[in-house]
C-alpha atoms as a PDB file:
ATOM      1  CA  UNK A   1     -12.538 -12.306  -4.635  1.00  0.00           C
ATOM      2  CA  UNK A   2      -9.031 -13.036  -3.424  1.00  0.00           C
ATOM      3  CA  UNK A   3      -7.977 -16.834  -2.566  1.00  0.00           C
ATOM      4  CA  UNK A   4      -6.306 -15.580   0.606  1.00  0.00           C
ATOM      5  CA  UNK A   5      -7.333 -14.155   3.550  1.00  0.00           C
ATOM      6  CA  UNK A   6      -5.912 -10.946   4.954  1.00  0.00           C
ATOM      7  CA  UNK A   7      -3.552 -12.616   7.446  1.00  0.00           C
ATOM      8  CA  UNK A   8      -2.192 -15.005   4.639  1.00  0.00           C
ATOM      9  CA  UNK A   9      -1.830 -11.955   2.903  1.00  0.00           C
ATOM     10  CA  UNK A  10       0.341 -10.001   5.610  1.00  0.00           C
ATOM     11  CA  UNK A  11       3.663 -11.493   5.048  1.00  0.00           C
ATOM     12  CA  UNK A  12       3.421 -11.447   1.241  1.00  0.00           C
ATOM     13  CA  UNK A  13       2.261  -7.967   1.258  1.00  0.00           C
ATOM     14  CA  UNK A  14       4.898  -6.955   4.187  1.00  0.00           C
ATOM     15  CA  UNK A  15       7.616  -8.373   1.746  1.00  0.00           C
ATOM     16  CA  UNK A  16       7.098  -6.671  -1.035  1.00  0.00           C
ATOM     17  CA  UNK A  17       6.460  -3.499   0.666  1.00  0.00           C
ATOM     18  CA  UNK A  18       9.273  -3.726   2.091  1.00  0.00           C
ATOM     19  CA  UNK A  19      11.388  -3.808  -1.422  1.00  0.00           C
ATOM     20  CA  UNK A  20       8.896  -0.805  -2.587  1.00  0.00           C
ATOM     21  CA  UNK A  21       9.962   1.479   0.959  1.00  0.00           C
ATOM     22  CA  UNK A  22      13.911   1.011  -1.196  1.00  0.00           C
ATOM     23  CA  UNK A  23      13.525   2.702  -4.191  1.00  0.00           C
ATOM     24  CA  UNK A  24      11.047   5.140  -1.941  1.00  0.00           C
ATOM     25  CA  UNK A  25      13.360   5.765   0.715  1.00  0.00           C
ATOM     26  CA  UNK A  26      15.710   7.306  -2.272  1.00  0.00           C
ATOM     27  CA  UNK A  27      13.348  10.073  -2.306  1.00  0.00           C
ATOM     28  CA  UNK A  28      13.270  10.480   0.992  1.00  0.00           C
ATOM     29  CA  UNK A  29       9.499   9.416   1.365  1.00  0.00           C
ATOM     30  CA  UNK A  30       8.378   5.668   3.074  1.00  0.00           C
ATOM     31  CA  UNK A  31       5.633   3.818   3.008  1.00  0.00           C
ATOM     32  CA  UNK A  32       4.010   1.836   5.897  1.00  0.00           C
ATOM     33  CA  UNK A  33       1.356  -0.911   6.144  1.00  0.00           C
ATOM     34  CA  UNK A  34      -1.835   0.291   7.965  1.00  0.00           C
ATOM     35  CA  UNK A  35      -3.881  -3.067   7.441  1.00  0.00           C
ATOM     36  CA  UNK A  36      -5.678  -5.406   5.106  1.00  0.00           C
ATOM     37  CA  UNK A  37      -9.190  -5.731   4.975  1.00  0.00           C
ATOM     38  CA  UNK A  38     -10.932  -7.877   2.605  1.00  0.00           C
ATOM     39  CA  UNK A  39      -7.992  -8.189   0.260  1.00  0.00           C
ATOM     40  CA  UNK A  40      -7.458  -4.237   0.300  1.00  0.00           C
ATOM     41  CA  UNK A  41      -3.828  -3.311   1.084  1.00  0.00           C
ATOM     42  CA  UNK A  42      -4.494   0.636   3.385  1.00  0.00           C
ATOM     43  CA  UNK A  43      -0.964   1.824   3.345  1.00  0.00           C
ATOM     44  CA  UNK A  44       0.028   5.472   4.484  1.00  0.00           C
ATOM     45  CA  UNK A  45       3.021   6.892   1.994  1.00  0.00           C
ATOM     46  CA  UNK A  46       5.298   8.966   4.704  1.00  0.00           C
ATOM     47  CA  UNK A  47       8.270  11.782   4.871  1.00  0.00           C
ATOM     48  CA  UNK A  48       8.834  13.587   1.179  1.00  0.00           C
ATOM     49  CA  UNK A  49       5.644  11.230  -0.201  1.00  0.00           C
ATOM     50  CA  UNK A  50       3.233  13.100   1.743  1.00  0.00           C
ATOM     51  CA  UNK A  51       1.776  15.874   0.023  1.00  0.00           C
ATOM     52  CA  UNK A  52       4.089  14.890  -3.236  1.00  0.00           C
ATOM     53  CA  UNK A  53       2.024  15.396  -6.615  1.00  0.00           C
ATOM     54  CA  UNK A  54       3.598  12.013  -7.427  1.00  0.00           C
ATOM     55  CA  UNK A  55       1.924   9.963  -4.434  1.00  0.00           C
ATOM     56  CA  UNK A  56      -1.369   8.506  -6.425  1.00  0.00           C
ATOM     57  CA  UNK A  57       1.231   7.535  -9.145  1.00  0.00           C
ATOM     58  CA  UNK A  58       3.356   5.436  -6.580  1.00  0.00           C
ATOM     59  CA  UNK A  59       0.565   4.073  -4.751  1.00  0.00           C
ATOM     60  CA  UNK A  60      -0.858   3.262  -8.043  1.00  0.00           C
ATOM     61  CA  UNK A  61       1.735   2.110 -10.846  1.00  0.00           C
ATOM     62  CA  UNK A  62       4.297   1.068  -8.609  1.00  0.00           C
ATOM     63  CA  UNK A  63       3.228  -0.405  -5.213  1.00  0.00           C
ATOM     64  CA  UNK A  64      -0.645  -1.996  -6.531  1.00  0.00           C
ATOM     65  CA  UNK A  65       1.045  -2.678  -9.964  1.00  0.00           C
ATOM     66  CA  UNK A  66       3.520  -4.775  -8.703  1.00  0.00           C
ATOM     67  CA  UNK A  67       1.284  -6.484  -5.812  1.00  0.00           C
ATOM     68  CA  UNK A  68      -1.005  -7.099  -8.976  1.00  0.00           C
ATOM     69  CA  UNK A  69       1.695  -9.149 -10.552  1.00  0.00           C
ATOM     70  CA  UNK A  70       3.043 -10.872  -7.868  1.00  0.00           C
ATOM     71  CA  UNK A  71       0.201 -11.642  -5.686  1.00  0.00           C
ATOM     72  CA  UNK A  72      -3.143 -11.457  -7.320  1.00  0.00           C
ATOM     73  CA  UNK A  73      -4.428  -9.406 -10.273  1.00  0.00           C
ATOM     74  CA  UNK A  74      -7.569  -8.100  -7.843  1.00  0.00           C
ATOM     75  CA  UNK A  75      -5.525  -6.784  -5.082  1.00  0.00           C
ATOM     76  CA  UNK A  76      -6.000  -3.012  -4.536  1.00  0.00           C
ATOM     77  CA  UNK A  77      -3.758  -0.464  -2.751  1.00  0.00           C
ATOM     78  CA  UNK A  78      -5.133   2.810  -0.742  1.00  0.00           C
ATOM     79  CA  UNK A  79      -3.288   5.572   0.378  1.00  0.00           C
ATOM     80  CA  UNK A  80      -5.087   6.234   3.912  1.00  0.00           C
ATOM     81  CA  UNK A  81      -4.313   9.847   4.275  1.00  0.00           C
ATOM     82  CA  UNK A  82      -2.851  10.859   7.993  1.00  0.00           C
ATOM     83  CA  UNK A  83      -5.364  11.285  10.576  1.00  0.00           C
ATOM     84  CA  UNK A  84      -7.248   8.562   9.053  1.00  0.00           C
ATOM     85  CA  UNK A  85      -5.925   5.416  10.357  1.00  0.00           C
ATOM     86  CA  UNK A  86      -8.972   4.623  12.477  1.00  0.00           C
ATOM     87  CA  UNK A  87     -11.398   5.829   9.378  1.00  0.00           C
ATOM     88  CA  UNK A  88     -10.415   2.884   6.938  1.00  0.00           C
ATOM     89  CA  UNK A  89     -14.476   2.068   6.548  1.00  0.00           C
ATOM     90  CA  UNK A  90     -14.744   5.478   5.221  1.00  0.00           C
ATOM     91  CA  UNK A  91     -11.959   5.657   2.233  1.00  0.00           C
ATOM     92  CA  UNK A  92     -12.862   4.507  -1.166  1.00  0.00           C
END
């Protein structure tokens, strides 16, 4: 259980994204918050990331990784695949 609640969490989680969508961007992917529901983080990776054999790795070991450290150690990070923004309930 998380000691914030999703909208404390928005601007933290906004920020860092943020500083992830950088080092993204150079590949010419993004990344873009969907929401935050009971301390999970949905993002949607974008451009080049889509399809990209890399994407769990980013999402994983890079994005929740660092949201881990910074933030709290039981944060998670989804990918919400496109066409699923409305489905959220239904990933995991």
């Amino acid at each position: 259980m998380l000691p914030f609640t999703d909208e404390e969490l928005k601007p933290i989680v906004t920020d860092l994204l943020d500083k992830a969508a950088v080092w993204i961007k150079k590949d010419g992917g993004d990344v873009k918050l969907i929401d935050i529901k009971d301390g999970v983080v949905f993002v949607q990776l974008q451009g080049a990331c889509v399809g990209c054999g890399s994407s769990g790795t980013t999402i994983k070991f890079g994005i929740e990784k660092e949201m881990k450290t910074m933030i709290h150690p039981d944060i998670t990070v989804m990918n919400v695949p496109h066409g699923w923004e409305d489905k959220l309930e239904q990933l995991g």
